[in-house]
C-alpha atoms as a PDB file:
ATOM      1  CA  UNK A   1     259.140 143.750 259.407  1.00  0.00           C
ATOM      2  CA  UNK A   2     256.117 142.488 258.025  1.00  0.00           C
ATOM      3  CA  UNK A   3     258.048 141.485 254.329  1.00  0.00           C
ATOM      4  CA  UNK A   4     260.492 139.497 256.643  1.00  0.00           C
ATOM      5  CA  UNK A   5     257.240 137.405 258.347  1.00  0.00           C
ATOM      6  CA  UNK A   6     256.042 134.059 257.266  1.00  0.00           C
ATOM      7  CA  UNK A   7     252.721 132.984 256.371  1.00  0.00           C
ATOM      8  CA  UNK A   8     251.029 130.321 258.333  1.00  0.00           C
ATOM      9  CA  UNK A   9     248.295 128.603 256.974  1.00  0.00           C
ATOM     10  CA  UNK A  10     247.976 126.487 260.546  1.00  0.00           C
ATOM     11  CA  UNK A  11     247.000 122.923 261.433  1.00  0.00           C
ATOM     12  CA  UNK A  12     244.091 121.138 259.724  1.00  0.00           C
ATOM     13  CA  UNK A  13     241.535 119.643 262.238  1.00  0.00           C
ATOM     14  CA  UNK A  14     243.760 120.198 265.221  1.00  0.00           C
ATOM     15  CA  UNK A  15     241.114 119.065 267.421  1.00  0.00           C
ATOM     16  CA  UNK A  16     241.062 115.599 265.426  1.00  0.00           C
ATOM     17  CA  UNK A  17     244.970 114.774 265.593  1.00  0.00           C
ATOM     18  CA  UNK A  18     244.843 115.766 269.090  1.00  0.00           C
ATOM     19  CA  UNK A  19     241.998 112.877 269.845  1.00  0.00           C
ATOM     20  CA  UNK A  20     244.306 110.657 268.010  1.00  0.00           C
ATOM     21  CA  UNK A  21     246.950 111.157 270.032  1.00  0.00           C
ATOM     22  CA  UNK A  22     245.360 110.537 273.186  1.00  0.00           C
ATOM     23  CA  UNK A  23     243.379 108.009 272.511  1.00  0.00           C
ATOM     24  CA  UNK A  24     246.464 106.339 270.424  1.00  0.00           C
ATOM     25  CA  UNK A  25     248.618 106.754 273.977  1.00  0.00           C
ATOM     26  CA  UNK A  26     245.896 105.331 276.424  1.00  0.00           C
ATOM     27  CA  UNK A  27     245.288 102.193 273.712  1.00  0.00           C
ATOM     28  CA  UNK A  28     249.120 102.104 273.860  1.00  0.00           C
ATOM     29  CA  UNK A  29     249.888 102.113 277.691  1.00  0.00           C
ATOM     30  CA  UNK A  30     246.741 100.280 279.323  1.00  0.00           C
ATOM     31  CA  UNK A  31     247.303  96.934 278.619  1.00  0.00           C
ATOM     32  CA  UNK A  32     250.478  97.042 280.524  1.00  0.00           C
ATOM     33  CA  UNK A  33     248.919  98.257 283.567  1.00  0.00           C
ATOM     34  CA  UNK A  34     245.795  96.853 283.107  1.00  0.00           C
ATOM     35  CA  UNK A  35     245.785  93.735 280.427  1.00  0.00           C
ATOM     36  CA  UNK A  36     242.037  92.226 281.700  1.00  0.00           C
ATOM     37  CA  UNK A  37     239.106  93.822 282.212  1.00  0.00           C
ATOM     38  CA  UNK A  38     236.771  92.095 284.171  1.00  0.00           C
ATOM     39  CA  UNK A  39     232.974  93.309 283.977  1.00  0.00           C
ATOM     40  CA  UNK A  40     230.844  90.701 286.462  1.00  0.00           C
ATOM     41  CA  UNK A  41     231.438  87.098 285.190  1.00  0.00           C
ATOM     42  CA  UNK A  42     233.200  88.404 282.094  1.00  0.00           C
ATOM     43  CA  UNK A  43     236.900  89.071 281.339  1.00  0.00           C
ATOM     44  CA  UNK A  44     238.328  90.517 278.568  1.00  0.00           C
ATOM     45  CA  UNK A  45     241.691  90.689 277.134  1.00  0.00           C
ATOM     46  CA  UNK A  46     243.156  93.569 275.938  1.00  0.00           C
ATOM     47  CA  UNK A  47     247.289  92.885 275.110  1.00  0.00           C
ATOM     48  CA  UNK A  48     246.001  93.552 271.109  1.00  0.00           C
ATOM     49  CA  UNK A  49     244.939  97.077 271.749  1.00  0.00           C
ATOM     50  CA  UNK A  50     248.430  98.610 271.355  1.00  0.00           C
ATOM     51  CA  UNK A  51     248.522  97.636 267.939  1.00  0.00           C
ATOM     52  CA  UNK A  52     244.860 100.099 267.774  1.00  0.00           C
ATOM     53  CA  UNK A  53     246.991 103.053 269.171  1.00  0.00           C
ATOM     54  CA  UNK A  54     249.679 102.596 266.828  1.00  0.00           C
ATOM     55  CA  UNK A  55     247.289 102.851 263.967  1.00  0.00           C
ATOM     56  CA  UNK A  56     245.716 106.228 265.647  1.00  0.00           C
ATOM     57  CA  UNK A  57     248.966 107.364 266.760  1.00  0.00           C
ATOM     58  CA  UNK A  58     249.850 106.780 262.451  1.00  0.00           C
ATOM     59  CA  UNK A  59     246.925 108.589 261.427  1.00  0.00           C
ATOM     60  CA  UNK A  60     247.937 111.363 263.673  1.00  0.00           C
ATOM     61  CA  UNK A  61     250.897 111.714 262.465  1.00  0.00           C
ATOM     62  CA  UNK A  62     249.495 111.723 258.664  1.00  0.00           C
ATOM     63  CA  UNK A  63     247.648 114.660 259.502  1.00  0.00           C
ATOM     64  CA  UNK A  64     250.046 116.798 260.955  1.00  0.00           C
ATOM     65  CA  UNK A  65     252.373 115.929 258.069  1.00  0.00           C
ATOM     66  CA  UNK A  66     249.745 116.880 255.417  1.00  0.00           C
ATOM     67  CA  UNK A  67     249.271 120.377 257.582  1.00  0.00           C
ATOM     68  CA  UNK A  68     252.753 121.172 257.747  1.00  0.00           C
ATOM     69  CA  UNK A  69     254.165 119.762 254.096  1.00  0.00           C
ATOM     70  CA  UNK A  70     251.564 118.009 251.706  1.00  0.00           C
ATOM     71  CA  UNK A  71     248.612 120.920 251.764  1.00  0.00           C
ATOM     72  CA  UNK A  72     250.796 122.834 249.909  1.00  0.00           C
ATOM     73  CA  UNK A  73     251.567 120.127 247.426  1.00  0.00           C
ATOM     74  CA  UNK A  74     247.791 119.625 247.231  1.00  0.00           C
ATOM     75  CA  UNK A  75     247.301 123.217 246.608  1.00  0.00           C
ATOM     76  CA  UNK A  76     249.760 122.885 243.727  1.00  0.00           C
ATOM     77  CA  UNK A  77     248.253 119.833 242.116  1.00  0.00           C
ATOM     78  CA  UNK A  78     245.002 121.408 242.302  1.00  0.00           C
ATOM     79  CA  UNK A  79     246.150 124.946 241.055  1.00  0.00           C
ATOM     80  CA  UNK A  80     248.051 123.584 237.881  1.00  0.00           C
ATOM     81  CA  UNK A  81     244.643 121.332 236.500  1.00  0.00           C
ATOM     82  CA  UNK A  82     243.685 124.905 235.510  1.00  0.00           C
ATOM     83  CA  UNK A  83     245.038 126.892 232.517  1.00  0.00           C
ATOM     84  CA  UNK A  84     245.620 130.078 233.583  1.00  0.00           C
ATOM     85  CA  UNK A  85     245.472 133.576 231.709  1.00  0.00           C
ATOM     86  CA  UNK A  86     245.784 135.641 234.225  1.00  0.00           C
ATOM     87  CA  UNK A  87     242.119 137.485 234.556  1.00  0.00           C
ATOM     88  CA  UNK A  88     239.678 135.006 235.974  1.00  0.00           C
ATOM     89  CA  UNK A  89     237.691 135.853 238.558  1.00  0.00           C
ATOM     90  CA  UNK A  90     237.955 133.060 241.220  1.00  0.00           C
ATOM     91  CA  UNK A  91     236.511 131.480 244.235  1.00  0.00           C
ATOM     92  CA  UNK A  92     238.080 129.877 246.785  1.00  0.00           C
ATOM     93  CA  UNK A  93     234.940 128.307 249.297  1.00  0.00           C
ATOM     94  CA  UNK A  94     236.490 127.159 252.969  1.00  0.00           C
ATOM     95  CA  UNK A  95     239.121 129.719 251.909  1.00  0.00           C
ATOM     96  CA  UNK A  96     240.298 129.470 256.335  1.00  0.00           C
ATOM     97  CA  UNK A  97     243.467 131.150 256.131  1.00  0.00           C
ATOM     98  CA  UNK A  98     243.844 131.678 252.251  1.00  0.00           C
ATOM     99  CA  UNK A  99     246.044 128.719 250.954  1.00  0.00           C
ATOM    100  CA  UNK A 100     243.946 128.314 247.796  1.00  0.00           C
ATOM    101  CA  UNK A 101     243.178 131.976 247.450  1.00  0.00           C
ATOM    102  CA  UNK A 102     246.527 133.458 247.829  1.00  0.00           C
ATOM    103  CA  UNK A 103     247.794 130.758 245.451  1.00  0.00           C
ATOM    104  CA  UNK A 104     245.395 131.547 243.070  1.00  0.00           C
ATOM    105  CA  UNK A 105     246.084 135.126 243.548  1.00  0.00           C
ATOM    106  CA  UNK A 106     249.777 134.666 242.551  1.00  0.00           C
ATOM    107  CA  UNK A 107     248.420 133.060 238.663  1.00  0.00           C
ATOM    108  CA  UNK A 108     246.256 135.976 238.562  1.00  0.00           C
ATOM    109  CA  UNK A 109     247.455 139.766 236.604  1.00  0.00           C
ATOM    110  CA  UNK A 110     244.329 141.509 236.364  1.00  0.00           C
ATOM    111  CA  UNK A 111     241.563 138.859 237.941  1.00  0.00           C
ATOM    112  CA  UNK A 112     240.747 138.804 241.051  1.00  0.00           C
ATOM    113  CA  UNK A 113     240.574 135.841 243.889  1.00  0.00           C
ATOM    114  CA  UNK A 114     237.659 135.985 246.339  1.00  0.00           C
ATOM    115  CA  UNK A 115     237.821 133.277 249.471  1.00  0.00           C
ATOM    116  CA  UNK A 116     234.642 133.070 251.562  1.00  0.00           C
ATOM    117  CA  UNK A 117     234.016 130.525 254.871  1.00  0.00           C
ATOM    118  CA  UNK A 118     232.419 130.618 257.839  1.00  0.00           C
ATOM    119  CA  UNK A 119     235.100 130.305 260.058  1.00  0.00           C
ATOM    120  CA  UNK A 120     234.836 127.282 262.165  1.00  0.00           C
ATOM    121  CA  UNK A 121     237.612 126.866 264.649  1.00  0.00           C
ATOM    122  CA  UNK A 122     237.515 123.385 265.047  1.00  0.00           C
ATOM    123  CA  UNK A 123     238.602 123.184 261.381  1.00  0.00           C
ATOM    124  CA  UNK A 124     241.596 124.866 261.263  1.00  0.00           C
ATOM    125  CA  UNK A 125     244.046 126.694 263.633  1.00  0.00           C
ATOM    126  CA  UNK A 126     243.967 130.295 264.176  1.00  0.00           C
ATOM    127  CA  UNK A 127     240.937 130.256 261.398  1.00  0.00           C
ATOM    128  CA  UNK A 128     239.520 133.958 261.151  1.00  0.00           C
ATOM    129  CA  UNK A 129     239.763 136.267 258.181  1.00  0.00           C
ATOM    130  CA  UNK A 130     242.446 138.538 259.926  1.00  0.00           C
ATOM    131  CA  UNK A 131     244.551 135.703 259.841  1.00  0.00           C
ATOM    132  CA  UNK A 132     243.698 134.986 255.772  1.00  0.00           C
ATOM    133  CA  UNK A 133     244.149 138.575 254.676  1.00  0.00           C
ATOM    134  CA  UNK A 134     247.319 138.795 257.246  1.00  0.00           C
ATOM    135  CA  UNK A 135     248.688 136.078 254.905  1.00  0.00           C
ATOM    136  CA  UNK A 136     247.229 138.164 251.784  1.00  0.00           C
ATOM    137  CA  UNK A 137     249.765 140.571 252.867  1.00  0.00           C
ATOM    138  CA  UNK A 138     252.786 139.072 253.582  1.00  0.00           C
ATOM    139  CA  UNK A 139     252.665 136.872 250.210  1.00  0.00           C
ATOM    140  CA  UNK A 140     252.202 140.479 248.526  1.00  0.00           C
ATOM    141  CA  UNK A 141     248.764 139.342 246.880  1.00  0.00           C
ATOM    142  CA  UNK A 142     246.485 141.817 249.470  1.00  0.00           C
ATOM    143  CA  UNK A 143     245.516 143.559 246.328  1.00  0.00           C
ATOM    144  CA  UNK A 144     244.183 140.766 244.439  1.00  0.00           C
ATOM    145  CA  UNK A 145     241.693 138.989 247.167  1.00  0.00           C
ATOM    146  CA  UNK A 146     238.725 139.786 248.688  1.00  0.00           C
ATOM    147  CA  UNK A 147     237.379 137.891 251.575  1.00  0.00           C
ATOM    148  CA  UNK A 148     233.940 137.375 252.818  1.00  0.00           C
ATOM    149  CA  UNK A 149     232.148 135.934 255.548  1.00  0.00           C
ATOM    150  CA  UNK A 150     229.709 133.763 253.689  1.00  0.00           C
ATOM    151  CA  UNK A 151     228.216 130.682 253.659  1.00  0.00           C
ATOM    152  CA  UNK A 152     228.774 127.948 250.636  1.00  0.00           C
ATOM    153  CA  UNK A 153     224.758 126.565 250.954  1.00  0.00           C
ATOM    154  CA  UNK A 154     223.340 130.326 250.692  1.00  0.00           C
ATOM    155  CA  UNK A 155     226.100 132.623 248.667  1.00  0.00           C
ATOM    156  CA  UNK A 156     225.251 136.228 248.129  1.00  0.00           C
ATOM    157  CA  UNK A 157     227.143 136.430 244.021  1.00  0.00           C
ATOM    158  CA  UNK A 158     225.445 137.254 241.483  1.00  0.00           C
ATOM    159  CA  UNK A 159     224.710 134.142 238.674  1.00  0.00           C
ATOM    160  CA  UNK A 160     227.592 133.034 236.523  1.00  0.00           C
ATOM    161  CA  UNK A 161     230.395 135.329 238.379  1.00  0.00           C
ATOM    162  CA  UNK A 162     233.211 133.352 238.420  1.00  0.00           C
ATOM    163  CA  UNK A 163     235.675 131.570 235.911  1.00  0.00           C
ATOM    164  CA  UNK A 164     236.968 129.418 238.578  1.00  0.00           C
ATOM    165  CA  UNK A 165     235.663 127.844 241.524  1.00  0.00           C
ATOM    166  CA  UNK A 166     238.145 126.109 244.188  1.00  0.00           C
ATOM    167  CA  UNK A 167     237.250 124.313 246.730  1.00  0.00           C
ATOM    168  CA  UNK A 168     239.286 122.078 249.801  1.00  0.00           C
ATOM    169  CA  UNK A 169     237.687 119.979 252.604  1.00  0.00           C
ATOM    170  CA  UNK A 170     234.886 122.196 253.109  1.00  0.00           C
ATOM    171  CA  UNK A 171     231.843 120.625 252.035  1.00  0.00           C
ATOM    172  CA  UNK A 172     232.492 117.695 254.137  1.00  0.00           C
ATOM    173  CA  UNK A 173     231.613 119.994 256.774  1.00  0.00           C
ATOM    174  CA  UNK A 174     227.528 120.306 255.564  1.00  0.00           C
ATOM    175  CA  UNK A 175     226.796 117.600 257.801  1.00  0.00           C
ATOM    176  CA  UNK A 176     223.459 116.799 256.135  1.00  0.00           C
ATOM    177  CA  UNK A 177     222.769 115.283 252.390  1.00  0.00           C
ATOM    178  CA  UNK A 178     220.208 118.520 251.585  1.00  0.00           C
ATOM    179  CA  UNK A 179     222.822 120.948 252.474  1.00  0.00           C
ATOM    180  CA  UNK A 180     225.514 119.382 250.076  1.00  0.00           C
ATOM    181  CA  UNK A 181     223.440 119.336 247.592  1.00  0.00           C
ATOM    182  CA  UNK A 182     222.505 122.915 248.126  1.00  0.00           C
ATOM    183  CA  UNK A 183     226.000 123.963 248.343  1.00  0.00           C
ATOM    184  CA  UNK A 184     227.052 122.367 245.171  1.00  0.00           C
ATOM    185  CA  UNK A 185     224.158 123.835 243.559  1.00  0.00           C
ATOM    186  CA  UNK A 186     225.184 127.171 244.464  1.00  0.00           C
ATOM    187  CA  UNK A 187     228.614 126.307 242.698  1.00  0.00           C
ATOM    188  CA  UNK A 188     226.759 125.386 239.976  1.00  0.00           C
ATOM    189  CA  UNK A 189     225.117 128.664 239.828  1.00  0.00           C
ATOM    190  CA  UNK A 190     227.443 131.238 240.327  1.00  0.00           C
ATOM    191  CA  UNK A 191     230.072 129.248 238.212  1.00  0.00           C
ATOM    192  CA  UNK A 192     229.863 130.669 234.503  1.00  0.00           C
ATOM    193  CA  UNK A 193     229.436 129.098 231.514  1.00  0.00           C
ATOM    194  CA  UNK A 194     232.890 127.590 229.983  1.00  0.00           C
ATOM    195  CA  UNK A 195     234.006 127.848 233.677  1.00  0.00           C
ATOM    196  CA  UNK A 196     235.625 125.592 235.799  1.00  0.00           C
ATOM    197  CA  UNK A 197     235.589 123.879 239.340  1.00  0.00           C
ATOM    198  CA  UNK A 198     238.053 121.764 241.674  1.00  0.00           C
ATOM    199  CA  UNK A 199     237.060 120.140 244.394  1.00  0.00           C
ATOM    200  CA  UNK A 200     238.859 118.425 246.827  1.00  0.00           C
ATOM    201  CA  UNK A 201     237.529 116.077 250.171  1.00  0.00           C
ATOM    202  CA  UNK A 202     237.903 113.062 252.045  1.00  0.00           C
ATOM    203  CA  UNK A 203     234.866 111.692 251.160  1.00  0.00           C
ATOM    204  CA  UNK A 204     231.150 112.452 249.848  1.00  0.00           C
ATOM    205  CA  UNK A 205     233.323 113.205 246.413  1.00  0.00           C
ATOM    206  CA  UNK A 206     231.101 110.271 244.740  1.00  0.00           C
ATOM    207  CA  UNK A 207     228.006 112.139 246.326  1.00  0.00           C
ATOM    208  CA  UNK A 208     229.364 115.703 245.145  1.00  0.00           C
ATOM    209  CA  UNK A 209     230.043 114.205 241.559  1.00  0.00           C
ATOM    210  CA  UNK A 210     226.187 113.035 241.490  1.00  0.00           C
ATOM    211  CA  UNK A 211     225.046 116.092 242.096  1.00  0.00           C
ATOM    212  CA  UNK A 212     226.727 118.357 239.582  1.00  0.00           C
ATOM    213  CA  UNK A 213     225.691 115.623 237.038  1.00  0.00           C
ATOM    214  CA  UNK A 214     222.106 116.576 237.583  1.00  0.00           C
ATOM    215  CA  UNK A 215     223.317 119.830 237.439  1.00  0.00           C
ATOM    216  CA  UNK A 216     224.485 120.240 234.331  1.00  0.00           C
ATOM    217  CA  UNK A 217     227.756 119.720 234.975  1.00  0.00           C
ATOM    218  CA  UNK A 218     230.385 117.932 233.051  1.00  0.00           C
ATOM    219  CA  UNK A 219     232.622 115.767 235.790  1.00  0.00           C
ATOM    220  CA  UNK A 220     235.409 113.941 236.501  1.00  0.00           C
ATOM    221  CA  UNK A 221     236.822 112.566 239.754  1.00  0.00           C
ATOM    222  CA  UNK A 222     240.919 112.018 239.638  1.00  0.00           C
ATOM    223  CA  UNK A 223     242.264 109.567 242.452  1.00  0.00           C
ATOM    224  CA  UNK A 224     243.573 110.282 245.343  1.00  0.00           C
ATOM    225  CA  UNK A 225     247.633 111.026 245.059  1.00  0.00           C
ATOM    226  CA  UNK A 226     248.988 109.746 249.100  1.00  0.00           C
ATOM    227  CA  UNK A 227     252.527 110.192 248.548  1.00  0.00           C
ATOM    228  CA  UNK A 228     251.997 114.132 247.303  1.00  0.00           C
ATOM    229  CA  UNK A 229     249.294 114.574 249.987  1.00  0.00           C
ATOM    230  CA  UNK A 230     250.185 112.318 252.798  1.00  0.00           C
ATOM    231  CA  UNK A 231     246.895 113.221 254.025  1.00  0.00           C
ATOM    232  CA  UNK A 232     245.020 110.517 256.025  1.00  0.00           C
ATOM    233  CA  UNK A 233     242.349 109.645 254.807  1.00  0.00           C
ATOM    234  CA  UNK A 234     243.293 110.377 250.889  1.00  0.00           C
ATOM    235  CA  UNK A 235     242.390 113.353 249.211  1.00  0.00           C
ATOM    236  CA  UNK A 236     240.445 112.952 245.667  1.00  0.00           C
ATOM    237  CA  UNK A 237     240.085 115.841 243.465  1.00  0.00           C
ATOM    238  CA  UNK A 238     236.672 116.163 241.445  1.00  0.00           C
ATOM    239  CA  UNK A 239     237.117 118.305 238.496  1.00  0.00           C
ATOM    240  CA  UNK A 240     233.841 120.357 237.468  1.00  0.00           C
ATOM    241  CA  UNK A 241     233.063 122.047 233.838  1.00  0.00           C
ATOM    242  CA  UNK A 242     230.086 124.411 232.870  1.00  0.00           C
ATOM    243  CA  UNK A 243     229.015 123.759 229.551  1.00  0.00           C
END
C-alpha cells in the first residue's frame, strides 16, 4: 500500500493565500453594496477597490500554483546548479516536508541528505517531521536522510560537515537582521571548504549575499525565473562557495 501512496509536500504559507482570498473577495464585493463610505463630514469612494481584490485574488492564485506545480520546478533548478558525485553529505535547512532533501537524496549513492527545521505550521501544511520522513519513505530515499529538529541560527554539526548546503524560504522567517546574520553564519561554518550553498527567498537575498561576503564566502545571486516558479513574489537563487 504504502509503494502505491503519493508524496505530498503541502501548501506553502496556507495561512497567507487564505488572507488573500478573503480580503481579495470583500475588496471585490463591497463596493457594490456599499460604494461610499461616509466617516462624519467625509465621504469616500470606493468603486476602484475591486481592481485591489483582483490583484490579491492574482497573488493568491500565484501561490497556490507555485505549491502545487512550480516548487518542484524550483527544486529542480536549484538541484541541477550542483555537480553531483553521488557522496556529499548535504543539508537541507527549512527541510518542512522534505522537497529539497528527498530530491537531494535521489542524486546521492553513498552520501547522505540531512533536513533540519523547526516546524512552524503557519509555513507550510501538515509541516512536522512524520510527514517529511513519511515522504522519505514513499520516494524510497528513507535510507539516505536524516531529519532533525534544529534550529538554522544555533545548529548542533560539527565545523565544515557538509559538501552541500540547501536552503528554500526559510531564512525569511528570522524576523530580525541579528538572527539572519547568525543563521548564515552558521552556514558558513558548518559548510566545508570547496563546498557549496543554494539559497533561495523572496527577499533579504541582497542582505543574505552581504553577509556571506564578510564571511568568506564567494557569491553570486541568479535572478528570479517567474515562468518556472510562478511563485508570487519571485524567487532568486543566491549561490554560495567556500574557498
Amino acid at each position: 500500500m504504502l509503494n502505491k501512496s503519493k508524496a505530498s509536500y503541502g501548501v506553502d504559507a496556507p495561512r497567507v493565500i487564505r488572507n488573500l482570498f478573503i480580503a481579495g473577495a470583500i475588496a471585490v464585493i463591497l463596493p457594490f453594496f456599499l460604494p461610499v463610505i461616509k466617516a462624519g463630514n467625509i465621504s469616500i469612494n470606493i468603486t476602484w477597490l475591486p481592481w485591489t481584490g483582483a490583484y490579491l485574488f492574482l497573488g493568491g492564485i500565484f501561490m497556490l500554483f507555485y505549491s502545487l506545480f512550480g516548487k518542484f520546478k524550483h527544486r529542480d533548478r536549484m538541484l541541477n546548479m550542483i555537480s553531483w558525485k553521488g557522496n556529499e553529505q548535504v543539508l537541507d535547512i527549512g527541510t518542512g516536508k522534505g522537497l529539497l532533501m528527498i530530491g537531494a537524496a535521489k542524486k546521492l549513492i553513498t552520501g547522505k541528505s540531512t533536513g533540519i527545521d523547526i516546524w512552524n505550521a503557519e509555513d507550510l501544511s501538515g509541516n512536522n517531521m512524520k510527514n517529511a520522513l513519511l515522504n522519505a519513505e514513499i520516494e524510497g530515499v528513507k535510507n539516505k536522510v536524516e531529519i532533525k529538529n534544529e534550529n538554522a541560527m544555533h545548529m548542533s554539526f560539527a565545523d565544515n560537515s557538509f559538501d552541500i548546503i540547501l536552503s528554500n524560504l526559510c531564512l525569511h522567517n528570522i524576523y530580525n537582521k541579528e538572527g539572519r546574520y547568525s543563521a548564515c553564519k552558521e552556514i558558513s561554518r558548518v559548510l566545508k571548504k570547496g563546498g557549496s550553498g543554494i539559497i533561495a527567498d523572496f527577499r533579504h537575498t541582497k542582505e543574505y549575499k552581504s553577509n556571506f561576503n564578510q564571511l568568506g564566502l564567494q557569491t553570486t545571486l541568479c535572478p528570479a525565473n517567474y515562468f518556472t516558479t510562478f511563485y508570487f513574489p519571485l524567487l532568486r537563487i543566491l549561490v554560495l562557495k567556500k574557498l
